[in-house]
PDB file of N, CA and C in Angstrom:
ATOM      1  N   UNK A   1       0.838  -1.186   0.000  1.00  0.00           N
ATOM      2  CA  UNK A   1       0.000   0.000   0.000  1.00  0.00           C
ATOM      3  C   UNK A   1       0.881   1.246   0.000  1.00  0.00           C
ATOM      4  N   UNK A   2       0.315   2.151  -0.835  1.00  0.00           N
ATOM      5  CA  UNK A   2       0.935   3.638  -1.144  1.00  0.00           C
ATOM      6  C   UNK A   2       1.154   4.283  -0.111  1.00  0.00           C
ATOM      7  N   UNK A   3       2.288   5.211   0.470  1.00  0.00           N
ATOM      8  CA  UNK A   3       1.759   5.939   2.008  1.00  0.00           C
ATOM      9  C   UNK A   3       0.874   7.022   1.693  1.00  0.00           C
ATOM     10  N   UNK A   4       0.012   7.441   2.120  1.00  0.00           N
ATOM     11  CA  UNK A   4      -0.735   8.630   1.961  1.00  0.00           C
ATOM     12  C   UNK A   4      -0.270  10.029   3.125  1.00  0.00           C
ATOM     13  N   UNK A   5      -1.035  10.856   2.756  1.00  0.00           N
ATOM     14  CA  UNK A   5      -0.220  11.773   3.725  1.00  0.00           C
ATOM     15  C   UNK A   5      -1.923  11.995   4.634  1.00  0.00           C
ATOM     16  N   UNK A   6      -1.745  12.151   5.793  1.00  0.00           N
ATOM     17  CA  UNK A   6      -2.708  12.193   6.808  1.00  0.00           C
ATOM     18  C   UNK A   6      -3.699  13.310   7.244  1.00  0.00           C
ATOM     19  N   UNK A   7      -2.799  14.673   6.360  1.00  0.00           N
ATOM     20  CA  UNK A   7      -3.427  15.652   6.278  1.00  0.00           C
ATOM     21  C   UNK A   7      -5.197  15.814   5.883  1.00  0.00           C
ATOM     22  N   UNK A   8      -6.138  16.565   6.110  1.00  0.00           N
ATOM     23  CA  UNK A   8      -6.772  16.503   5.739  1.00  0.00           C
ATOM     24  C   UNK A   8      -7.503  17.366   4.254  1.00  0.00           C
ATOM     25  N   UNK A   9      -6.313  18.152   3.733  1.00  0.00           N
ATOM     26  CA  UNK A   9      -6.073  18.186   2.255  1.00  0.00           C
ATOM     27  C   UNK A   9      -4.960  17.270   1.641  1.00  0.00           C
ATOM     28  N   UNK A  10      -5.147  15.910   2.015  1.00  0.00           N
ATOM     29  CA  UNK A  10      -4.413  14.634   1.025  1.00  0.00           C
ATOM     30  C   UNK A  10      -4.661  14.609  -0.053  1.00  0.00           C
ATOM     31  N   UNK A  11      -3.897  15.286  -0.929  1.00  0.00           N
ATOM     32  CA  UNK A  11      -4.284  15.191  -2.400  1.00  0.00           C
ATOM     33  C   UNK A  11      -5.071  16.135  -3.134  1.00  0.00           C
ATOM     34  N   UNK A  12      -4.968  16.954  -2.567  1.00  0.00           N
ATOM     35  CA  UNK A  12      -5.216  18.532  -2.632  1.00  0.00           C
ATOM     36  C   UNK A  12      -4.178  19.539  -2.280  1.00  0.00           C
ATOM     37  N   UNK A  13      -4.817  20.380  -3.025  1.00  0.00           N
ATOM     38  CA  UNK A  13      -3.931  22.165  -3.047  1.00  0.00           C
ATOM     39  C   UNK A  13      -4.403  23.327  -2.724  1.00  0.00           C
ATOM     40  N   UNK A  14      -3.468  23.804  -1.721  1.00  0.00           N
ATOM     41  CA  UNK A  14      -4.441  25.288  -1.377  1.00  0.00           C
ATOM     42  C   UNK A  14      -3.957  26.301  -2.721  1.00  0.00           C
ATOM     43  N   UNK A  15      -4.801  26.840  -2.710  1.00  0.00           N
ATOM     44  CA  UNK A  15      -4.713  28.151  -3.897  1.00  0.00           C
ATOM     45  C   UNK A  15      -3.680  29.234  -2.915  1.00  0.00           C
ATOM     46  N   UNK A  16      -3.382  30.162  -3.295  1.00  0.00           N
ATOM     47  CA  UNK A  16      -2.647  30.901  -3.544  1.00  0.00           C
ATOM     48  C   UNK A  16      -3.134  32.190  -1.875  1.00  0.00           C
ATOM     49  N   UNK A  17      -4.712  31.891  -2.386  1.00  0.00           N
ATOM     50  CA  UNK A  17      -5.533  33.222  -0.884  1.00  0.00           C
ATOM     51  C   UNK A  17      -5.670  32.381   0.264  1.00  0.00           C
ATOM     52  N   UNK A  18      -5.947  30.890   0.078  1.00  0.00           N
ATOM     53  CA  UNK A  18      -6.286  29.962   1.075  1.00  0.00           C
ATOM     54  C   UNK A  18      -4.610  29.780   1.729  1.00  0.00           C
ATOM     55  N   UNK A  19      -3.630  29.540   1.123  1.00  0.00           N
ATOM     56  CA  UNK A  19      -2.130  29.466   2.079  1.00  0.00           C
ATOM     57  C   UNK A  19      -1.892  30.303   2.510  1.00  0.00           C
ATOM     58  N   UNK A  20      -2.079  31.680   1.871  1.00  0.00           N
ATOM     59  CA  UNK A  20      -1.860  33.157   2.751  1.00  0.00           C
ATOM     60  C   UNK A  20      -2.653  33.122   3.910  1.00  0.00           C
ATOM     61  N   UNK A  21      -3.816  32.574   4.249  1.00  0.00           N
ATOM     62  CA  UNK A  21      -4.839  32.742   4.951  1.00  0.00           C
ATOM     63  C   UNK A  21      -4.478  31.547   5.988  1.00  0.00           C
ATOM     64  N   UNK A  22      -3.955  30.115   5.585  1.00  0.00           N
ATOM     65  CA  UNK A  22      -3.366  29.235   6.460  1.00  0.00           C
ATOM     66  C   UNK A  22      -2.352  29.768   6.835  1.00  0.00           C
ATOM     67  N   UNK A  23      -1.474  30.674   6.450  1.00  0.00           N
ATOM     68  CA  UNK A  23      -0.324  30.886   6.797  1.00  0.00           C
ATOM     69  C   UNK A  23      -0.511  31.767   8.057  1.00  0.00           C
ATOM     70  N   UNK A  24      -1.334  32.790   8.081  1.00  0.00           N
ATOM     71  CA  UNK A  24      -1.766  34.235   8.625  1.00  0.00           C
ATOM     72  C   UNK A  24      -2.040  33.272  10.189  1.00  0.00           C
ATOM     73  N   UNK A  25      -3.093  32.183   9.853  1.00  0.00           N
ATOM     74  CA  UNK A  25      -3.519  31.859  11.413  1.00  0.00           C
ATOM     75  C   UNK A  25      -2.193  30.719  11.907  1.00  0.00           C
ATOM     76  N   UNK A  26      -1.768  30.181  10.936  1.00  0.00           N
ATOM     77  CA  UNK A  26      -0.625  29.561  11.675  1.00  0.00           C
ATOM     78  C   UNK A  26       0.325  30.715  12.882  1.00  0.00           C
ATOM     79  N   UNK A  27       0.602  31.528  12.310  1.00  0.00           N
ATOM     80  CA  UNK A  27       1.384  32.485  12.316  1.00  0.00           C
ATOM     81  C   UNK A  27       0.657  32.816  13.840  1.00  0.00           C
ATOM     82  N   UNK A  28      -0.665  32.850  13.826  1.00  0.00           N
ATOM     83  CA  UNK A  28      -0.986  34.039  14.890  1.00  0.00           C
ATOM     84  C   UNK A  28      -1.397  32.674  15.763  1.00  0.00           C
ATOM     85  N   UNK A  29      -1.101  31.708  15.734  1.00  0.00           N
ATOM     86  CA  UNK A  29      -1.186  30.509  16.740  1.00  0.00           C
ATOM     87  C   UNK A  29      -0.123  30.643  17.110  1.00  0.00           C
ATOM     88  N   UNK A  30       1.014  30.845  16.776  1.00  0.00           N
ATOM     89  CA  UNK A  30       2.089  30.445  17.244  1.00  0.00           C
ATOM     90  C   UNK A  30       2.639  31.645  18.028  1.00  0.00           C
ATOM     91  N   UNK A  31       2.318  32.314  17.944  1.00  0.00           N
ATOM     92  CA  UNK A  31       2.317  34.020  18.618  1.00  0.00           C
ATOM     93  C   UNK A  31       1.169  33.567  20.308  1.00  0.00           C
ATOM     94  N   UNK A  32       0.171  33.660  19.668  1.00  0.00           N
ATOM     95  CA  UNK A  32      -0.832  33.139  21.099  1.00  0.00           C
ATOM     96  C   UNK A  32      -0.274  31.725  21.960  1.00  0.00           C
ATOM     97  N   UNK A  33       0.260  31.299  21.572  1.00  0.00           N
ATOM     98  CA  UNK A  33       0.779  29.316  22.126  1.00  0.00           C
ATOM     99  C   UNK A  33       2.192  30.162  23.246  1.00  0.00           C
ATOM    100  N   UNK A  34       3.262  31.061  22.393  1.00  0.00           N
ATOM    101  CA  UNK A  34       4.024  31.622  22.669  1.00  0.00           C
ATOM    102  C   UNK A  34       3.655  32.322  24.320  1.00  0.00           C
ATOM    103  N   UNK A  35       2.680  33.275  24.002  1.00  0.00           N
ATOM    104  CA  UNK A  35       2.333  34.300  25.161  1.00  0.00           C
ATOM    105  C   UNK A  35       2.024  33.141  26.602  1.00  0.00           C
ATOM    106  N   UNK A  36       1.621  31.673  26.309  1.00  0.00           N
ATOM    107  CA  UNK A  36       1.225  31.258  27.478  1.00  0.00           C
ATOM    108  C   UNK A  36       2.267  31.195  28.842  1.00  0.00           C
ATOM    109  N   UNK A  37       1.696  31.276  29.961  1.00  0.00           N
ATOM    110  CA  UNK A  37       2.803  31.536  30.751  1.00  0.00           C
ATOM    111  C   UNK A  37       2.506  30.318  31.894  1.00  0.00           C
ATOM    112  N   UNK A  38       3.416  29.463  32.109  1.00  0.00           N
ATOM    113  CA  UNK A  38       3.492  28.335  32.899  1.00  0.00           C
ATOM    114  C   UNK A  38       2.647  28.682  34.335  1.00  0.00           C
ATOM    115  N   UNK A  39       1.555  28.325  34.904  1.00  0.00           N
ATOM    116  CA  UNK A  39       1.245  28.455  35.791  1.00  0.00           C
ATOM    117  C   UNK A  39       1.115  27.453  37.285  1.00  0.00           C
ATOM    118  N   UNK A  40       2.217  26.752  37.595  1.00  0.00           N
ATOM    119  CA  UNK A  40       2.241  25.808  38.539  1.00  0.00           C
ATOM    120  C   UNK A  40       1.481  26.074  39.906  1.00  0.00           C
ATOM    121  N   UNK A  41       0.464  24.911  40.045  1.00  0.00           N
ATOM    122  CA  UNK A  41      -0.707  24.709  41.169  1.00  0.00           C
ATOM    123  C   UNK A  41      -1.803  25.404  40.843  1.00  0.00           C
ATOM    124  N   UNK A  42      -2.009  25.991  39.602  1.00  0.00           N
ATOM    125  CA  UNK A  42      -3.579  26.597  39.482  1.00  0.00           C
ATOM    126  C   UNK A  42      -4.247  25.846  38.706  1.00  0.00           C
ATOM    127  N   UNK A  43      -4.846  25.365  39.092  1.00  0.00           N
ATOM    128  CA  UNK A  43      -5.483  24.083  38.417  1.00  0.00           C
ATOM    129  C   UNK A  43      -6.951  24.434  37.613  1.00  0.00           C
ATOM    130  N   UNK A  44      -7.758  25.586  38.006  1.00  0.00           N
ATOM    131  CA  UNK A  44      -8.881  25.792  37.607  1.00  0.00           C
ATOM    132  C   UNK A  44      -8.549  27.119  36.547  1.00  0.00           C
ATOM    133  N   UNK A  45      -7.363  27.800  36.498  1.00  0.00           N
ATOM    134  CA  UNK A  45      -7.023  28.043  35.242  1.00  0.00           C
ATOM    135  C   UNK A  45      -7.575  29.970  35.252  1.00  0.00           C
ATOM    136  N   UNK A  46      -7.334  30.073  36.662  1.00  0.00           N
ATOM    137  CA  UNK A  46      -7.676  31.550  36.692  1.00  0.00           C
ATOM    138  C   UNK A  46      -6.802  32.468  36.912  1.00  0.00           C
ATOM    139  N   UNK A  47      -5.661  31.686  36.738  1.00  0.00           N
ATOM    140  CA  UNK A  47      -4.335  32.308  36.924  1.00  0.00           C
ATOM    141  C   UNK A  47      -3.723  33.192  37.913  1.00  0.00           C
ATOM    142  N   UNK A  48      -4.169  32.463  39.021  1.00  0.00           N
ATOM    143  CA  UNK A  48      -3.995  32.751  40.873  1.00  0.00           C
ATOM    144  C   UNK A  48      -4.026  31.545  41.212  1.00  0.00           C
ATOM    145  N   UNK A  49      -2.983  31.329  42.508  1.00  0.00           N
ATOM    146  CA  UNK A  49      -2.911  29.729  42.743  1.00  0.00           C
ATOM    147  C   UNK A  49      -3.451  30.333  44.350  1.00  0.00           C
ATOM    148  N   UNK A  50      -4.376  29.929  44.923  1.00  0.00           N
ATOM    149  CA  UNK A  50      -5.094  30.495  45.907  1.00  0.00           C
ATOM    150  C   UNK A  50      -5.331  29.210  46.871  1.00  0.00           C
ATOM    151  N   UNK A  51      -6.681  29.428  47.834  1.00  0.00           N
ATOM    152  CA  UNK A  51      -7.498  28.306  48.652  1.00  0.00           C
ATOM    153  C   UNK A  51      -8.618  27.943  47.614  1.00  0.00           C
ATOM    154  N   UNK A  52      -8.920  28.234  46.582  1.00  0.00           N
ATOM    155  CA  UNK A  52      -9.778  28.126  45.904  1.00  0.00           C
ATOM    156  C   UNK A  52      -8.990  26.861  44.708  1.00  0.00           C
ATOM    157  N   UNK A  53      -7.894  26.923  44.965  1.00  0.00           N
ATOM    158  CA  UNK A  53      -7.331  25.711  44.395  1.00  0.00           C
ATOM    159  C   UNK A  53      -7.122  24.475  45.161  1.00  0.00           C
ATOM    160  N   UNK A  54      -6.684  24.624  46.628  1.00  0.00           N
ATOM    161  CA  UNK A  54      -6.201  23.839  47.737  1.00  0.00           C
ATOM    162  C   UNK A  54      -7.909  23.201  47.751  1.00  0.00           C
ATOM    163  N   UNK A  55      -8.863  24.159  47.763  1.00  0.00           N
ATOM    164  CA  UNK A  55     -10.602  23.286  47.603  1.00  0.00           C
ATOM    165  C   UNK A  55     -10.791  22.326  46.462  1.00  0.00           C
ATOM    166  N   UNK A  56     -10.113  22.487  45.581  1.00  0.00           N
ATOM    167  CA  UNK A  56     -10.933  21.954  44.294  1.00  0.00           C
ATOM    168  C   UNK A  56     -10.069  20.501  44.334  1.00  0.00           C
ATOM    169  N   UNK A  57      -8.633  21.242  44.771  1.00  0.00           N
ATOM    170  CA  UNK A  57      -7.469  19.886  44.862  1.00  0.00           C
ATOM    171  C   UNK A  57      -8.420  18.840  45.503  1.00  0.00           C
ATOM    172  N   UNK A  58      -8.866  18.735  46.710  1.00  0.00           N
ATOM    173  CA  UNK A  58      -8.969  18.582  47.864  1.00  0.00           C
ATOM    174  C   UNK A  58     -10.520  17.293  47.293  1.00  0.00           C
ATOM    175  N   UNK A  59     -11.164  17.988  46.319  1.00  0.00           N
ATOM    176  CA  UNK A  59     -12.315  17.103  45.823  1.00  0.00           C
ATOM    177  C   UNK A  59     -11.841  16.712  45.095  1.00  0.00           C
ATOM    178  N   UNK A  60     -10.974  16.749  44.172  1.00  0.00           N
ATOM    179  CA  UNK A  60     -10.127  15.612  43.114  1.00  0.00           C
ATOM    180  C   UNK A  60      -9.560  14.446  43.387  1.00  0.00           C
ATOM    181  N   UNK A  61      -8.652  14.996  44.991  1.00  0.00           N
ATOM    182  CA  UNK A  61      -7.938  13.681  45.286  1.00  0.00           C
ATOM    183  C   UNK A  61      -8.663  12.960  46.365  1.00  0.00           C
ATOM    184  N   UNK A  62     -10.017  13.674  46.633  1.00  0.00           N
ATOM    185  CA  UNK A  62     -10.766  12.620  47.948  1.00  0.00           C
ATOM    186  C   UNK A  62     -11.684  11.116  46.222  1.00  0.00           C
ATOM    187  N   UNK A  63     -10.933  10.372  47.556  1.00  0.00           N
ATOM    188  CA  UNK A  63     -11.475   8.994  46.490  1.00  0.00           C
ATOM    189  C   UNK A  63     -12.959   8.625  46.355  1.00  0.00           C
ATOM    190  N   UNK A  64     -13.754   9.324  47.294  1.00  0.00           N
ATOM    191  CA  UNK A  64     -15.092   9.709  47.435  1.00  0.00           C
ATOM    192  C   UNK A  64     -15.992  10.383  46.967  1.00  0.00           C
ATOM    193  N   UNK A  65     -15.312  11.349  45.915  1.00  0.00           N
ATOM    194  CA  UNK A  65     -15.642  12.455  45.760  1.00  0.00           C
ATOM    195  C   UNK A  65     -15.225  12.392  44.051  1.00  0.00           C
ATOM    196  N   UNK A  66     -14.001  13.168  43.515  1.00  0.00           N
ATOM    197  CA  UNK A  66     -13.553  13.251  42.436  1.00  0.00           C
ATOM    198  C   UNK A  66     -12.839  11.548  42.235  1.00  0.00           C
ATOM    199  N   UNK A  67     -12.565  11.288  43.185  1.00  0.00           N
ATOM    200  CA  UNK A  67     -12.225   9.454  42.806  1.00  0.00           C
ATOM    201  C   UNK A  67     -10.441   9.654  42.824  1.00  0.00           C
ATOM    202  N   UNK A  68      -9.703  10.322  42.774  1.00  0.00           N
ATOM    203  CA  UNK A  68      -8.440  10.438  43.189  1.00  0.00           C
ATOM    204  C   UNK A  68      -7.623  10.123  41.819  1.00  0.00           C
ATOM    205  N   UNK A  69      -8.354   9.819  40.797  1.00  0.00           N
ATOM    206  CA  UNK A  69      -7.605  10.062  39.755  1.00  0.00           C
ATOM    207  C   UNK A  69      -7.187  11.297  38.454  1.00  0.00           C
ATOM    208  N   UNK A  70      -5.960  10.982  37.801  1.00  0.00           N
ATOM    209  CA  UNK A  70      -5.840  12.157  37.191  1.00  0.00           C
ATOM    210  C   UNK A  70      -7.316  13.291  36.590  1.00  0.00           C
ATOM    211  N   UNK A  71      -6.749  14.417  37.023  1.00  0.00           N
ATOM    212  CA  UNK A  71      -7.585  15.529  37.128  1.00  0.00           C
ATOM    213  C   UNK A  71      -7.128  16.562  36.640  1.00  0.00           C
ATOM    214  N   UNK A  72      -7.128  17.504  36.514  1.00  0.00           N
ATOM    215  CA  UNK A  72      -6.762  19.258  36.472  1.00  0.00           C
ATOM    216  C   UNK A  72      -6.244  19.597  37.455  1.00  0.00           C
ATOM    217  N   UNK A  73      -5.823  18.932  38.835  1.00  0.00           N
ATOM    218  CA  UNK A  73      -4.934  18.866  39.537  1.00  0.00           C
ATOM    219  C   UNK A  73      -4.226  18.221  39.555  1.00  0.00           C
ATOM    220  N   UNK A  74      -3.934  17.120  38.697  1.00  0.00           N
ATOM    221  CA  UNK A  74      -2.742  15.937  38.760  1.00  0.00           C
ATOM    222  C   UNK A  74      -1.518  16.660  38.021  1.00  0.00           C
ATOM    223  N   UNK A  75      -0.615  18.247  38.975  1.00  0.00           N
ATOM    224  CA  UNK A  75       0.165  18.730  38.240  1.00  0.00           C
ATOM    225  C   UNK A  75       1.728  17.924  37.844  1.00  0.00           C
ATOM    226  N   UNK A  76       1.822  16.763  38.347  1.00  0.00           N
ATOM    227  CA  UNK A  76       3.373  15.704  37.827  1.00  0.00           C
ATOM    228  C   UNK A  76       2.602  14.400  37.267  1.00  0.00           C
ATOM    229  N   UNK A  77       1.466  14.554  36.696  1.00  0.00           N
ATOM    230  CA  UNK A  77       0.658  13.876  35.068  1.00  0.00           C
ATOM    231  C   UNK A  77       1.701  12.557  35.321  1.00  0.00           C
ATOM    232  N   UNK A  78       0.727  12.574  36.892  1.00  0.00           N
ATOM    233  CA  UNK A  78       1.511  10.387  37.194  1.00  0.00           C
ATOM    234  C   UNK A  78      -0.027   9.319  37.472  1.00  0.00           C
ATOM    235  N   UNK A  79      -1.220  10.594  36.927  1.00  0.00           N
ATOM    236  CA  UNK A  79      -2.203   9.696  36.823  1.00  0.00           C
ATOM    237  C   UNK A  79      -3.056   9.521  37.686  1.00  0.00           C
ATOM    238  N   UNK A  80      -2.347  10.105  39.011  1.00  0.00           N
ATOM    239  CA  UNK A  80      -3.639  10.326  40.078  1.00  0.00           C
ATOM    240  C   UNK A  80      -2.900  11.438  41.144  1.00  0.00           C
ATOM    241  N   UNK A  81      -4.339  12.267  41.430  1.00  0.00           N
ATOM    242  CA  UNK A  81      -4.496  13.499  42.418  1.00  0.00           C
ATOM    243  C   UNK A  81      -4.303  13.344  43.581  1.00  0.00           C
ATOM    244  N   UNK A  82      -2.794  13.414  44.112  1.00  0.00           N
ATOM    245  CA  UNK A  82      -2.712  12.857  45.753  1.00  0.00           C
ATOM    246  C   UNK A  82      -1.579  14.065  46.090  1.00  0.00           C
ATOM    247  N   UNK A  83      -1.288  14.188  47.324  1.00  0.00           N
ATOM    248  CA  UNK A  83      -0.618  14.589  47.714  1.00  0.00           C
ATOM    249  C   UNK A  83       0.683  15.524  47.190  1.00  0.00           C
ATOM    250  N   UNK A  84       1.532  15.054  46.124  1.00  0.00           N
ATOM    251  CA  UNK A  84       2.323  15.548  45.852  1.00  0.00           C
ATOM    252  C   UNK A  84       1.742  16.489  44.933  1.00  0.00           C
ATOM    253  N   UNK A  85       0.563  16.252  44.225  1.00  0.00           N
ATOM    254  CA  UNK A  85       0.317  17.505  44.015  1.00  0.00           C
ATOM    255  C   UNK A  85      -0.026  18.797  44.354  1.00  0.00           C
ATOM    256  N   UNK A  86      -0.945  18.509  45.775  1.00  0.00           N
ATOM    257  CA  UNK A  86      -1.182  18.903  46.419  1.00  0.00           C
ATOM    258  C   UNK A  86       0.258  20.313  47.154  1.00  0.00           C
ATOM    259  N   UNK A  87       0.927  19.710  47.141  1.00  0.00           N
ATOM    260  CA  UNK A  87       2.693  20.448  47.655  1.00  0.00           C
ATOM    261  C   UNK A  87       3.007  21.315  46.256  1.00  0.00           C
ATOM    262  N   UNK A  88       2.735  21.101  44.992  1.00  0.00           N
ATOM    263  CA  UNK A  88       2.841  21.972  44.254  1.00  0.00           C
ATOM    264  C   UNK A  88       1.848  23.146  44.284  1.00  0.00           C
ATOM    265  N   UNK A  89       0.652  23.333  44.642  1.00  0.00           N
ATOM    266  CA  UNK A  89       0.019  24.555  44.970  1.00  0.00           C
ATOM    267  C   UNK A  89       0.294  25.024  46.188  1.00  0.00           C
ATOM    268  N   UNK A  90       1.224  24.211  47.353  1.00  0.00           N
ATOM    269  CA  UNK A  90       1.504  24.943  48.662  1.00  0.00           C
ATOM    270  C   UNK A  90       2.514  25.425  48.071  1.00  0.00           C
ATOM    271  N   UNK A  91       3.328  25.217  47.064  1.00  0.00           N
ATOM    272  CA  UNK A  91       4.538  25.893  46.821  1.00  0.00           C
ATOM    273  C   UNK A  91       4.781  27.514  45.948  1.00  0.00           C
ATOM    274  N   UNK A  92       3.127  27.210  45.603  1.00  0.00           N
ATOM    275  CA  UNK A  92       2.993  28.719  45.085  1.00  0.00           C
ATOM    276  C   UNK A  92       1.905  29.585  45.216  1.00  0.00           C
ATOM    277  N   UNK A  93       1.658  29.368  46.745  1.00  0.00           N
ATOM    278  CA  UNK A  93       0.672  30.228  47.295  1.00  0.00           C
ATOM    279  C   UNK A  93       0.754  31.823  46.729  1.00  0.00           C
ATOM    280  N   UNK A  94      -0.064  32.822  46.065  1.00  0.00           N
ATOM    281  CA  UNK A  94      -0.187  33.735  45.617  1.00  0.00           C
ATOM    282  C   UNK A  94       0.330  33.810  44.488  1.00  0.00           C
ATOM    283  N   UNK A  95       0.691  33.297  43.433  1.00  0.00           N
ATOM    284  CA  UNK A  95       1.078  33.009  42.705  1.00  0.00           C
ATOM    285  C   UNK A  95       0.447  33.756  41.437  1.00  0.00           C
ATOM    286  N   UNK A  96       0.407  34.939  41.407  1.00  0.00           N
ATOM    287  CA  UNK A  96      -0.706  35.359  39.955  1.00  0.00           C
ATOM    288  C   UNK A  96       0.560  35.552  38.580  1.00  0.00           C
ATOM    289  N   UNK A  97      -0.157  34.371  37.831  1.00  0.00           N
ATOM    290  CA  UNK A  97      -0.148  34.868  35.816  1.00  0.00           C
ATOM    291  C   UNK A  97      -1.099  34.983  35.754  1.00  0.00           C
ATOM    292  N   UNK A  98       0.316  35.798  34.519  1.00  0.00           N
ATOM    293  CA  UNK A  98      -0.664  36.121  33.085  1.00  0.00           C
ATOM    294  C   UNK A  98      -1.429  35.145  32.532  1.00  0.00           C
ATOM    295  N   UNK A  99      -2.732  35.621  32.090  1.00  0.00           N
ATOM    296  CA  UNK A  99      -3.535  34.727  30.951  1.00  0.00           C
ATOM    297  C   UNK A  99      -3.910  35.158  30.256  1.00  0.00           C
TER     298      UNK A  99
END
């Protein structure tokens, strides 16, 4: 079998206004992807690492509750919400980024 290419113009061509126009938002993705700014222990993404994170942690990793597996708090992505993540939002209490 032939390899094909995976794209979803396989075997197609952009015209000339359509690549300027892929090009333009590539361009301004990579500008916006750029601006993001690492925010360690803010898990709900408001870009303050607060008690309002230490709460949400707190229902993620109760096994009762959020069930203790990976979450939006599982910040060392080992698959479940326990403790050590938990030490990464004590480690950056007040913590405000940019978003």
């Amino acid at each position: 079998m032939e390899d094909q290419p995976a794209g979803l113009l396989a075997g197609n061509s952009l015209t000339a206004e359509q690549q300027a126009n892929y090009q333009s938002l590539r361009d301004q993705l990579t500008t916006l992807l750029a601006s993001n700014t690492p925010c360690p222990g803010d898990g709900n993404g408001d870009g303050r690492v607060d008690q309002t994170d230490l709460d949400e942690w707190a229902y993620w990793a109760d096994p009762n509750q959020g069930g203790g597996a990976s979450s939006w708090y599982d910040f060392n992505h080992d698959g479940i919400t326990d403790e050590a993540d938990k030490a990464i939002i004590e480690a950056n209490p007040g913590n405000g980024c940019r978003i």
